[in-house]
Protein backbone atom coordinates (compact mmCIF):
# COMPACT_ATOMS: atom_id res chain seq x y z
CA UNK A 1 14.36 -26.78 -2.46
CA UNK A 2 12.15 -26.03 0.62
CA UNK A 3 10.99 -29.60 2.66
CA UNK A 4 8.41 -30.63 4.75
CA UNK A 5 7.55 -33.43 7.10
CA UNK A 6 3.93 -33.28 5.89
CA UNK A 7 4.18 -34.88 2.03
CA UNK A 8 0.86 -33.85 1.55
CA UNK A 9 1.61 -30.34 1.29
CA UNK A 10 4.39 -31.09 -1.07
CA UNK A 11 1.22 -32.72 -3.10
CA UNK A 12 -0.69 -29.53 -2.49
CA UNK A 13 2.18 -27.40 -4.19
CA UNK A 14 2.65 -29.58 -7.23
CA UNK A 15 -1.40 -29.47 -8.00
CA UNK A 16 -1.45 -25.96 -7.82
CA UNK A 17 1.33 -25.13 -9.90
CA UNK A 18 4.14 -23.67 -7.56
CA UNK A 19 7.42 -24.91 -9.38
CA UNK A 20 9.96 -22.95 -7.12
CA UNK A 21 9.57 -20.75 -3.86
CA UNK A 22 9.58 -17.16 -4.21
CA UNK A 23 12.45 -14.83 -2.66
CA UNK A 24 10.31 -14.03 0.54
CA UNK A 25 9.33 -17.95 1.00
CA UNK A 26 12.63 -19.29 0.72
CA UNK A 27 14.05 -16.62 3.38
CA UNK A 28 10.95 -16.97 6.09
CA UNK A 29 9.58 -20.70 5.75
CA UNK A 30 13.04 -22.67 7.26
CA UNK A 31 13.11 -19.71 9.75
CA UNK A 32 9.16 -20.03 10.50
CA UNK A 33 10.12 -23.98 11.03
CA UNK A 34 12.84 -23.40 13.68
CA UNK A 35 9.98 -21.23 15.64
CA UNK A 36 11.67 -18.25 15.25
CA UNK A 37 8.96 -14.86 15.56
CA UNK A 38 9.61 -12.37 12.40
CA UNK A 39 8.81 -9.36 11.37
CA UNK A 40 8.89 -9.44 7.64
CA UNK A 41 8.26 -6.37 5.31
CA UNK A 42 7.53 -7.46 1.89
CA UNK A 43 5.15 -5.71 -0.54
CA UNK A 44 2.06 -7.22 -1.94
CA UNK A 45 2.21 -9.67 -4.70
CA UNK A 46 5.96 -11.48 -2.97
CA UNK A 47 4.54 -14.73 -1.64
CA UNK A 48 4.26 -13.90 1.49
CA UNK A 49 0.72 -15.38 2.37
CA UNK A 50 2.34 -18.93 1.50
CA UNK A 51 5.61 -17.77 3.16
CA UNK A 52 3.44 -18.34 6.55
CA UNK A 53 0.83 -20.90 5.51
CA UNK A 54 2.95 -23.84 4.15
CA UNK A 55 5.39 -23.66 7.44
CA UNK A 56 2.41 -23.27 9.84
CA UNK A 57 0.33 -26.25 8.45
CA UNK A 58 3.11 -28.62 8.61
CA UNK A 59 3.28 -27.30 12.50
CA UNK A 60 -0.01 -28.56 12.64
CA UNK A 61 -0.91 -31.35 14.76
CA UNK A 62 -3.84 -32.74 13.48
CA UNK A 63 -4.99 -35.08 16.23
CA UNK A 64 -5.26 -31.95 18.59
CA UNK A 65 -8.97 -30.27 18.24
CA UNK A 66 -8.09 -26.52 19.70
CA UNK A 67 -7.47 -23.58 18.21
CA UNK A 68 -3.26 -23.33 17.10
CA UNK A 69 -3.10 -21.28 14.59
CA UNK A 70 -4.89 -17.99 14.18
CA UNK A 71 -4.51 -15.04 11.44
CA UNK A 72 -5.10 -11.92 11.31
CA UNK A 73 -6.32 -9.33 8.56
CA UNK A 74 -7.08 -6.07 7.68
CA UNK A 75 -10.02 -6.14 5.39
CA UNK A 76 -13.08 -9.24 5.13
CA UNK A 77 -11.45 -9.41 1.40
CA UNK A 78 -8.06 -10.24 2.50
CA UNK A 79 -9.20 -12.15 5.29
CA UNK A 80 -11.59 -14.35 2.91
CA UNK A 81 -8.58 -14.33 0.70
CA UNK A 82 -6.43 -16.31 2.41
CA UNK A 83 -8.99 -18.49 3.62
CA UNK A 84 -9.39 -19.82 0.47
CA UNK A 85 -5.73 -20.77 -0.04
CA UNK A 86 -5.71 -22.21 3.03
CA UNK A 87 -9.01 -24.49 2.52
CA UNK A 88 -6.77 -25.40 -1.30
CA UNK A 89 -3.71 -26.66 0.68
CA UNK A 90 -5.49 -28.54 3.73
CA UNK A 91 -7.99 -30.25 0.71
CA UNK A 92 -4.75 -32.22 -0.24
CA UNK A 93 -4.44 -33.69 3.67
CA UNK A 94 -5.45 -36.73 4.32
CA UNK A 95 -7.38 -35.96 7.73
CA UNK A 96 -9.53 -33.57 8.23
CA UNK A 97 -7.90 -29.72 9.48
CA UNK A 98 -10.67 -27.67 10.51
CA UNK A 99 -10.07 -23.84 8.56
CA UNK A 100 -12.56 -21.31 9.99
CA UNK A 101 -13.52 -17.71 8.35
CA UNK A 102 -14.69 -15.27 10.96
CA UNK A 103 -15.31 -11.54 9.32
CA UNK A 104 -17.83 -8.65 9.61
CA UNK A 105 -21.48 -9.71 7.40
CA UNK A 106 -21.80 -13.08 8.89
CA UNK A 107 -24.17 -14.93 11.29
CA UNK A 108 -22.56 -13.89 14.84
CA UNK A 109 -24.94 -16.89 16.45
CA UNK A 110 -24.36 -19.63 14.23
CA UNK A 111 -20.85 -18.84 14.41
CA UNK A 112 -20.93 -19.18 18.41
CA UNK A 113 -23.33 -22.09 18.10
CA UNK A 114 -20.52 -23.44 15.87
CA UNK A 115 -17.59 -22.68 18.65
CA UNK A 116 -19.31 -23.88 21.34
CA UNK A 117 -19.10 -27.68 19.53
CA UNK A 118 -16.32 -27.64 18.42
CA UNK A 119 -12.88 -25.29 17.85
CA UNK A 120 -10.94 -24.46 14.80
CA UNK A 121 -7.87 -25.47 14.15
CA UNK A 122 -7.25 -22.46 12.05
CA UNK A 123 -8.90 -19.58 12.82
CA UNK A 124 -8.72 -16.92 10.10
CA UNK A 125 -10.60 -13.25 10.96
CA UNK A 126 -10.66 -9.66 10.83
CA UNK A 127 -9.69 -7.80 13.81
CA UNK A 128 -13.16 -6.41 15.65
CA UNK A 129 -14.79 -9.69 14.68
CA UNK A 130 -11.60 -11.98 16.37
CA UNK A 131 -11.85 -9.52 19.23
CA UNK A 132 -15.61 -10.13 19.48
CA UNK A 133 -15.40 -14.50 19.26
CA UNK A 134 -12.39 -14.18 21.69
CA UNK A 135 -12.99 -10.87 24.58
CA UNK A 136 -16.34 -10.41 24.10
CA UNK A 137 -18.45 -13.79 23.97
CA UNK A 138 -15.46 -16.01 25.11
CA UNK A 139 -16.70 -18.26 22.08
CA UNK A 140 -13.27 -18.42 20.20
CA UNK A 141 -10.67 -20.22 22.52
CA UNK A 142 -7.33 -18.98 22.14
CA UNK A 143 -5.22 -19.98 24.68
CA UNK A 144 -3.53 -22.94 23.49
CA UNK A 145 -2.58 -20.78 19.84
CA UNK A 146 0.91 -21.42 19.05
CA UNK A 147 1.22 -19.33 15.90
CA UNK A 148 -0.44 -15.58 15.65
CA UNK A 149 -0.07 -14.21 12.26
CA UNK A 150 -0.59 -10.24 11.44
CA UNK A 151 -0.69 -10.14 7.71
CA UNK A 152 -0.59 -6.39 6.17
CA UNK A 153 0.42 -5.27 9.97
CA UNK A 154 1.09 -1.49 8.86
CA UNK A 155 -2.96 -1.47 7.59
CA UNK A 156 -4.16 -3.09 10.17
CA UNK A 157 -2.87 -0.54 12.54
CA UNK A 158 -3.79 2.22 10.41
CA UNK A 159 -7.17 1.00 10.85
CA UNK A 160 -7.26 1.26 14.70
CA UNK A 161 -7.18 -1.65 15.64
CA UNK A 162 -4.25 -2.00 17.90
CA UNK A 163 -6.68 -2.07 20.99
CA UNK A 164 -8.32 -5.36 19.39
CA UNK A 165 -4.98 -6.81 18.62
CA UNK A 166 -3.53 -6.48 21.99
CA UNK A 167 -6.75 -7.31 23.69
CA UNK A 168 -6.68 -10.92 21.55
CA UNK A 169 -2.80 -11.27 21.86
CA UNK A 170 -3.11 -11.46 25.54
CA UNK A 171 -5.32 -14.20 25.81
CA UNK A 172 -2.52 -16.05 24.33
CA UNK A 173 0.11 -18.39 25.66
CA UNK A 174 3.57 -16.13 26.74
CA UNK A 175 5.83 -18.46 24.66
CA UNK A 176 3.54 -18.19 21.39
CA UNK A 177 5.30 -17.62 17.68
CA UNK A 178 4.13 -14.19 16.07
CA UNK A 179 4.67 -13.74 12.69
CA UNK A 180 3.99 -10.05 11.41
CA UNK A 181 4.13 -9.69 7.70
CA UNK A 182 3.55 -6.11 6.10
CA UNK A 183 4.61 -3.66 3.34
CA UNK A 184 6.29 -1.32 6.13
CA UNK A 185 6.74 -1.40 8.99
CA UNK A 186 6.21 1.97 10.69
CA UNK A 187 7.25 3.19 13.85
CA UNK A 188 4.28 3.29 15.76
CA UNK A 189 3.69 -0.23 16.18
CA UNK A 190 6.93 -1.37 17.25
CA UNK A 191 6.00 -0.45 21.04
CA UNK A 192 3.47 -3.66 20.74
CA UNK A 193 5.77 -5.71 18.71
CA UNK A 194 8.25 -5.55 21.73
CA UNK A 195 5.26 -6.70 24.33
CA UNK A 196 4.57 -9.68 22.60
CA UNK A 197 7.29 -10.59 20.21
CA UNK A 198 10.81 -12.57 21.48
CA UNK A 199 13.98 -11.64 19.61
CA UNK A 200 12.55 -11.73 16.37
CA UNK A 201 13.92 -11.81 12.68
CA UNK A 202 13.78 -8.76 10.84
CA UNK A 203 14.12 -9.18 6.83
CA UNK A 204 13.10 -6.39 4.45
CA UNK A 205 13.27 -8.52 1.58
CA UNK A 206 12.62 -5.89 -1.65
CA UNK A 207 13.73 -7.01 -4.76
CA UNK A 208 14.82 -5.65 -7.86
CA UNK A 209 11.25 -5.53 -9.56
CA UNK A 210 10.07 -3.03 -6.17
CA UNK A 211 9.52 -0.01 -8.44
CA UNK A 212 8.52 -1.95 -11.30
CA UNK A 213 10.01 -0.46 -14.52
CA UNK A 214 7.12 -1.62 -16.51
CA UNK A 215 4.97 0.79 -14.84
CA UNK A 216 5.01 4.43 -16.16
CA UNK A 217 4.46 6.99 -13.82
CA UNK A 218 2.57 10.25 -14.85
CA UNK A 219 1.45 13.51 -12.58
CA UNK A 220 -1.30 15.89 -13.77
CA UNK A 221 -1.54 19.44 -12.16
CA UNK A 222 -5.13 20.80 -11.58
CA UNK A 223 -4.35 24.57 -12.22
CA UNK A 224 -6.59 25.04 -9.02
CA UNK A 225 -9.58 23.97 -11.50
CA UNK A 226 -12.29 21.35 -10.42
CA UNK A 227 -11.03 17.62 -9.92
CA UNK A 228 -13.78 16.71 -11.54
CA UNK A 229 -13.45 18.34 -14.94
CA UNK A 230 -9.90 17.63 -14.86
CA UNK A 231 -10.33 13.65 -14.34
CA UNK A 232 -13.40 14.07 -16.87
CA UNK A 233 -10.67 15.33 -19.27
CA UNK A 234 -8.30 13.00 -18.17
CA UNK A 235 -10.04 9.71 -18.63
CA UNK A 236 -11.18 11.21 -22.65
CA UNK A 237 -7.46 10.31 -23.10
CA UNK A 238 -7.63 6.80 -23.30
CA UNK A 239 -8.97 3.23 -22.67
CA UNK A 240 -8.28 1.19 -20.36
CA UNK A 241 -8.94 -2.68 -19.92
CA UNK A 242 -9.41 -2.21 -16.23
CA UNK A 243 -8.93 1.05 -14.49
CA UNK A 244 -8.74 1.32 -10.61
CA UNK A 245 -9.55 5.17 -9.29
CA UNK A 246 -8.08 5.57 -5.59
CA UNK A 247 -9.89 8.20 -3.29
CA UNK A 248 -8.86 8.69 0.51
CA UNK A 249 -11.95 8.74 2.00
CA UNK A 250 -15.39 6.89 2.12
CA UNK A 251 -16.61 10.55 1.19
CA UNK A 252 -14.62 11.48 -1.41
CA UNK A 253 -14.88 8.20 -3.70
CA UNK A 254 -18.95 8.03 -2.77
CA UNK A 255 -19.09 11.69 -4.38
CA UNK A 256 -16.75 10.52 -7.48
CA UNK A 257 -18.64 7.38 -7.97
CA UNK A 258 -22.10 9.63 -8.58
CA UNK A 259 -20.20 11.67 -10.63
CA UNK A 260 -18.97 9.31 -12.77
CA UNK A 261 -21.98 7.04 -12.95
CA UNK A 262 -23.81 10.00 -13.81
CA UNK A 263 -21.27 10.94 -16.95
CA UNK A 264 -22.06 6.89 -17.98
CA UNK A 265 -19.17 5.66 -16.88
CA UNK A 266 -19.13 1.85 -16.40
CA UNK A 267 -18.05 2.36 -12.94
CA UNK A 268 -18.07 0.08 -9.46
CA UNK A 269 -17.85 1.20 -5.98
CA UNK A 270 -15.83 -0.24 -2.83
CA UNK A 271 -15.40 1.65 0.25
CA UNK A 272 -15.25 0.37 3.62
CA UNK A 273 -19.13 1.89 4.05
CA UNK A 274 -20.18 -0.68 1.87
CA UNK A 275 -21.52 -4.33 3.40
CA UNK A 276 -18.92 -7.49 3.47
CA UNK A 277 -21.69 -9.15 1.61
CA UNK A 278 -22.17 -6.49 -1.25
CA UNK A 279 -18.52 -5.42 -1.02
CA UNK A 280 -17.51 -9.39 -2.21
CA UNK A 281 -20.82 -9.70 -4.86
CA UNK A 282 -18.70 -6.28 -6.50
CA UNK A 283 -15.31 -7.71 -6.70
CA UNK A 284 -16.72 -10.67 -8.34
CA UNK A 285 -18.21 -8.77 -10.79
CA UNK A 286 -14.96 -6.68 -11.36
CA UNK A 287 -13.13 -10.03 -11.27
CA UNK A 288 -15.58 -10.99 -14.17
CA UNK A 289 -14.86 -7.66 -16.39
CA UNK A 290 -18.27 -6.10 -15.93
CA UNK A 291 -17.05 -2.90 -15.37
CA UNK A 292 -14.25 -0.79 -17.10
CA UNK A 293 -13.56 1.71 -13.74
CA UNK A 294 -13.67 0.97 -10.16
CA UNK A 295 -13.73 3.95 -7.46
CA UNK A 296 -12.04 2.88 -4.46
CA UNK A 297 -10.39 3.75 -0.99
CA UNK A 298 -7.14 2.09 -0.05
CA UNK A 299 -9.13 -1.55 0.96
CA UNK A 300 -8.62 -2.23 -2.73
CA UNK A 301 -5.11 -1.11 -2.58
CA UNK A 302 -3.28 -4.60 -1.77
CA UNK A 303 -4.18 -8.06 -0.61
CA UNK A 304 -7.10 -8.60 -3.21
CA UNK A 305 -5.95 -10.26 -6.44
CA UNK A 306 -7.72 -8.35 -9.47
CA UNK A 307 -5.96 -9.63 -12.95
CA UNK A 308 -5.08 -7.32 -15.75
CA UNK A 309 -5.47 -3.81 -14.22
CA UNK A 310 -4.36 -1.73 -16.91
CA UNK A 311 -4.19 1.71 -15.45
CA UNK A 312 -4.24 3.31 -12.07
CA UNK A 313 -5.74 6.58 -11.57
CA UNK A 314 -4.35 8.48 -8.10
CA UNK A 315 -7.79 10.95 -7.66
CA UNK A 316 -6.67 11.94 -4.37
CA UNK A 317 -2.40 11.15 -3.31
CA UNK A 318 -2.42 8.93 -0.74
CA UNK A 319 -1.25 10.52 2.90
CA UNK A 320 1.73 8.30 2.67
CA UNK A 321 4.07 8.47 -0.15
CA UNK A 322 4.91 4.82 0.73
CA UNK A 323 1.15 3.87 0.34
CA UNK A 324 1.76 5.41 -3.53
CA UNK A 325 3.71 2.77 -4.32
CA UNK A 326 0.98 0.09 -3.08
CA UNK A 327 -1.64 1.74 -5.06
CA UNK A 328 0.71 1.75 -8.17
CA UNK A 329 2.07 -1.77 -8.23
CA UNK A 330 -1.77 -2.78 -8.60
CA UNK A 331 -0.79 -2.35 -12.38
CA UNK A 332 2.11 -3.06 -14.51
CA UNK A 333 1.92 -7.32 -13.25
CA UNK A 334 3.04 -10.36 -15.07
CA UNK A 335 5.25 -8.27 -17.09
CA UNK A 336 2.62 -6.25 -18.69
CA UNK A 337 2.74 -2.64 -19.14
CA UNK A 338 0.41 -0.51 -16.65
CA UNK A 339 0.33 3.50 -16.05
CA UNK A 340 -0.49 5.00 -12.66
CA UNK A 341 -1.61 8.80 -13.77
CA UNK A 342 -2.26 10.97 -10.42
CA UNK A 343 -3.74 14.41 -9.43
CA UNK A 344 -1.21 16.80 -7.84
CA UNK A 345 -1.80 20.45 -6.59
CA UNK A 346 0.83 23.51 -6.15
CA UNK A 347 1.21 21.93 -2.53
CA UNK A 348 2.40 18.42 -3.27
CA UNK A 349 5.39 19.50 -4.53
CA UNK A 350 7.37 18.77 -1.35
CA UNK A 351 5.26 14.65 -1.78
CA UNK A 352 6.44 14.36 -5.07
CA UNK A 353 9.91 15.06 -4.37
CA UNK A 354 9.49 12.06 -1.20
CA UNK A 355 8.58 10.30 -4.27
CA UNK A 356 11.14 11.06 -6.59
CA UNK A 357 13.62 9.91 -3.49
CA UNK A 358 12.13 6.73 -3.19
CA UNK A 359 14.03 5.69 -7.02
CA UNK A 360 10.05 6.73 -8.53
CA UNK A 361 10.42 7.76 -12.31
CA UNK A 362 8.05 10.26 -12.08
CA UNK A 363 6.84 12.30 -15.27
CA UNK A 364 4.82 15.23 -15.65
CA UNK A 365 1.58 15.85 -18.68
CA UNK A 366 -1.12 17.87 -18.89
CA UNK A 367 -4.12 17.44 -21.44
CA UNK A 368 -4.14 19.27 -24.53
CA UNK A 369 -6.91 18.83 -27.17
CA UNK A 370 -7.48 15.42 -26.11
CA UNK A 371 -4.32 14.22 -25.49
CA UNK A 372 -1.79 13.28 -22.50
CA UNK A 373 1.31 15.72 -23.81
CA UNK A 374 4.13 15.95 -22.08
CA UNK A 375 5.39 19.01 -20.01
CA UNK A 376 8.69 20.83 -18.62
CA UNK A 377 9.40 18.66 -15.55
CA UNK A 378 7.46 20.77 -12.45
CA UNK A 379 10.53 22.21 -11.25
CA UNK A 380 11.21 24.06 -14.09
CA UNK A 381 11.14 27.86 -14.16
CA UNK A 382 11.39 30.13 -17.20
CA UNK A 383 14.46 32.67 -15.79
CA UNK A 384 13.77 36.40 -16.91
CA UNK A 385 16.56 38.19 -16.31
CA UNK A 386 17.30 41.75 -17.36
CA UNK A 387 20.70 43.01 -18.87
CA UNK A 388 22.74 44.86 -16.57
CA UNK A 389 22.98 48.39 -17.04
CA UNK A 390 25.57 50.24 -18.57
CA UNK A 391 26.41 52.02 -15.15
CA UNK A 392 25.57 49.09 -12.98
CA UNK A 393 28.75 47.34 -15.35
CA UNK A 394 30.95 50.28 -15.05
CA UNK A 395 30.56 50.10 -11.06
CA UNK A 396 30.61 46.42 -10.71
CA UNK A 397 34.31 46.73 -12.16
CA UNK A 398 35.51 49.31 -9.80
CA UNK A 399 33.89 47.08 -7.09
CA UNK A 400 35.82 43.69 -7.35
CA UNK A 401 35.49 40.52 -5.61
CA UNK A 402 37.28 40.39 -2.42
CA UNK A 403 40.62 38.54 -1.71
CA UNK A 404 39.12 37.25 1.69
CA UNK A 405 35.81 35.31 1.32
CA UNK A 406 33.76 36.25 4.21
CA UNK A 407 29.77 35.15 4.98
CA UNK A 408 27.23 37.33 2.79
CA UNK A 409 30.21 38.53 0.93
CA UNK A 410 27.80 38.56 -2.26
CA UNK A 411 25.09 40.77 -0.70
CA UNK A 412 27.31 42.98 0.80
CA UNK A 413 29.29 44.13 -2.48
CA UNK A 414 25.23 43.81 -4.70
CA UNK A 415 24.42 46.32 -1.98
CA UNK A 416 27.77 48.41 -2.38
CA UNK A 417 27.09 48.21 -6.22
CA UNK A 418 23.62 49.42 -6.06
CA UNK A 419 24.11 51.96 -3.93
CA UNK A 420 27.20 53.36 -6.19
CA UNK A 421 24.91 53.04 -9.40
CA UNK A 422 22.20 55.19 -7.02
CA UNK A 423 24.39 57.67 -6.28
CA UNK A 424 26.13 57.77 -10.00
CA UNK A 425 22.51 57.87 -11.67
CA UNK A 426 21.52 60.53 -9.23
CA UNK A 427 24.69 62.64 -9.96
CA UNK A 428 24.02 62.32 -13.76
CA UNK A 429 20.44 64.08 -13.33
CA UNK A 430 22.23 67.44 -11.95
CA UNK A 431 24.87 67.35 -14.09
């Protein structure tokens, strides 16, 4: 049982209905309380968000009016995500912590009007807009944080934003606690992980449910014919409750959005081209089942609680076979049964067998008057092979396998054989 010097938050826990700490909380928060920095790679949906909340509020002096805490981000969803459990927990304290949401879409002078009275205690943010507050208008005062938290770290980078990240990390104090929590953790931001971080803990914590057996996993080739037609077809084959369509780029689910919309499809859009403002209005909407399909890039792909997704559609394969597996476990929660069904080509054979290594069931369907039938597994090859000749027989007994195995051995005596059957055949036509 996990304790804290701060009973409120104990309080907190009980009104919001956590009756035991998940795997990832009970390994980080006692580390997290001996001030220990981590890196911890756990995949969306583990707890993680309260894994660094409940150990950095009851850090928390609430007497002292500066900035101590601040977290970082990917997307203004995320971002206003864990705002919101933050403002739950602190509503259970008995003095007032000041919690402070600074993302792209808002007033940039109120918010400076704000800082200059007064400084969060918590300051929670996307990247560019932290960067802004901190570098740029020297609004947000960060040099008395004692906690910097990177949630989804591998995203955030992805994004570009490692200029921003070092640019507000530096402002810092040199013995601050960094806590970077992501899905992976890939190579190329371990360079500033070492510039900031101090012999930190590493746990991949990946349970048993991390390819979650509840969620079937189907591939449908495109023959090389439109994408279009062949997710038109694909859709025909059943309904879903709530189906999430994944495109790579801004582009690609803008042009896929018109297209369905234009078929009458109930269908929302969210791309990272789309305003904060209007992006949040949408995923209240989807939150609030009025639509049955929503066309969107990786933003939508973790961090953002949507209930009772029912299928997952992969238009375009994500870059990253690890990313697959983000987009997937969207589905298939709370024990229900979900189905991810992507779009593969001739050359994603070599990604689907990355995927097939990572323990991914996957299984292979085309449509067929209407239906999602099952195929030969991709692999598969009909073998034609013709009968040896009568002569080619006779020779290949006259030619035996060598007592001493040497390299090409095999070729060497096919090439001996043919050659003999040439000569034999050749012999027979002037005889």
């Amino acid at each position: 049982m996990l304790t804290f010097k701060e009973p409120y938050i104990l309080t907190a826990l009980k009104e919001i209905g956590f009756s035991a700490p998940t795997e990832v909380q009970e390994q980080v928060i006692p580390l997290v309380m001996q001030g220990h920095d981590m890196i911890v790679e756990a995949k969306t949906g583990s707890g993680k968000t309260h894994a660094y909340l409940l150990p950095l509020l009851d850090k928390l002096d609430e007497t002292e009016v500066t900035t101590q805490a601040l977290i970082m981000a990917p997307t203004v969803e995320l971002a206003r995500q864990i705002f919101a459990f933050a403002k739950e927990l602190v509503s259970y304290c008995p003095e007032k912590i000041d919690v402070r949401l600074f993302v792209g879409g808002g007033d940039r002078n109120r918010e400076i009007a704000s800082l200059t009275k007064s400084q969060p205690q918590i300051a929670i943010g996307t990247p560019g807009k932290l960067y802004d507050l901190t570098r740029q208008q020297n609004a947000l005062k960060t040099h008395k944080v004692g906690m910097l938290v990177i949630d989804e770290a591998d995203m955030t980078f992805a994004e570009g934003y490692l200029f921003q990240l070092d640019q507000v990390a530096a402002t810092m104090p040199k013995d601050l606690q960094m806590l970077v929590f992501s899905a992976t953790i890939p190579e190329k931001i371990e360079p500033f992980l070492k510039k900031y971080m101090h012999a930190p803990k590493i746990l991949a914590i990946h349970s048993q449910e991390e390819h979650n057996l509840q969620i079937k996993h189907y591939f449908v080739k495109t023959k090389e014919v439109d994408k279009n037609i062949v997710l038109g077809n694909l859709l025909k084959t059943f309904q879903p409750y709530l189906c999430l369509i994944f495109c790579n780029t801004i582009k690609s689910s803008d042009d896929l959005f018109e297209y369905l919309k234009s078929n009458k499809y109930n269908v929302a859009l969210v791309n990272g081209a789309i305003t904060p403002r209007k992006r949040k209005q949408t995923i209240d909407r989807i939150r609030n089942y009025e639509y049955q399909y929503v066309v969107a890039t990786d933003i939508l792909s973790r961090g953002i609680d949507l209930d009772n997704i029912s299928h997952i559609v992969n238009y375009d394969l994500p870059k990253d076979p690890r990313f697959y597996i983000h987009r997937s476990g969207r589905t298939g929660r709370m024990m229900a049964e979900g189905i991810s069904i992507s779009l593969y080509e001739f050359a994603d054979n070599a990604y689907l067998d990355q995927l097939e290594a990572l323990k991914i069931h996957c299984e292979y369907r085309e449509v067929r008057d209407g239906e999602l039938c099952e195929i030969k597994d991709r692999r598969e090859r009909t073998k034609r092979e013709r009968p040896l000749s009568a002569t080619v027989q006779a020779v290949s007994k006259k030619i035996p396998v060598p007592k001493t195995i040497k390299p090409r051995y095999k070729v060497k005596r096919r090439e001996k054989i043919a050659k003999k059957a040439k000569e034999l055949r050749k012999k027979g036509r002037h005889t």
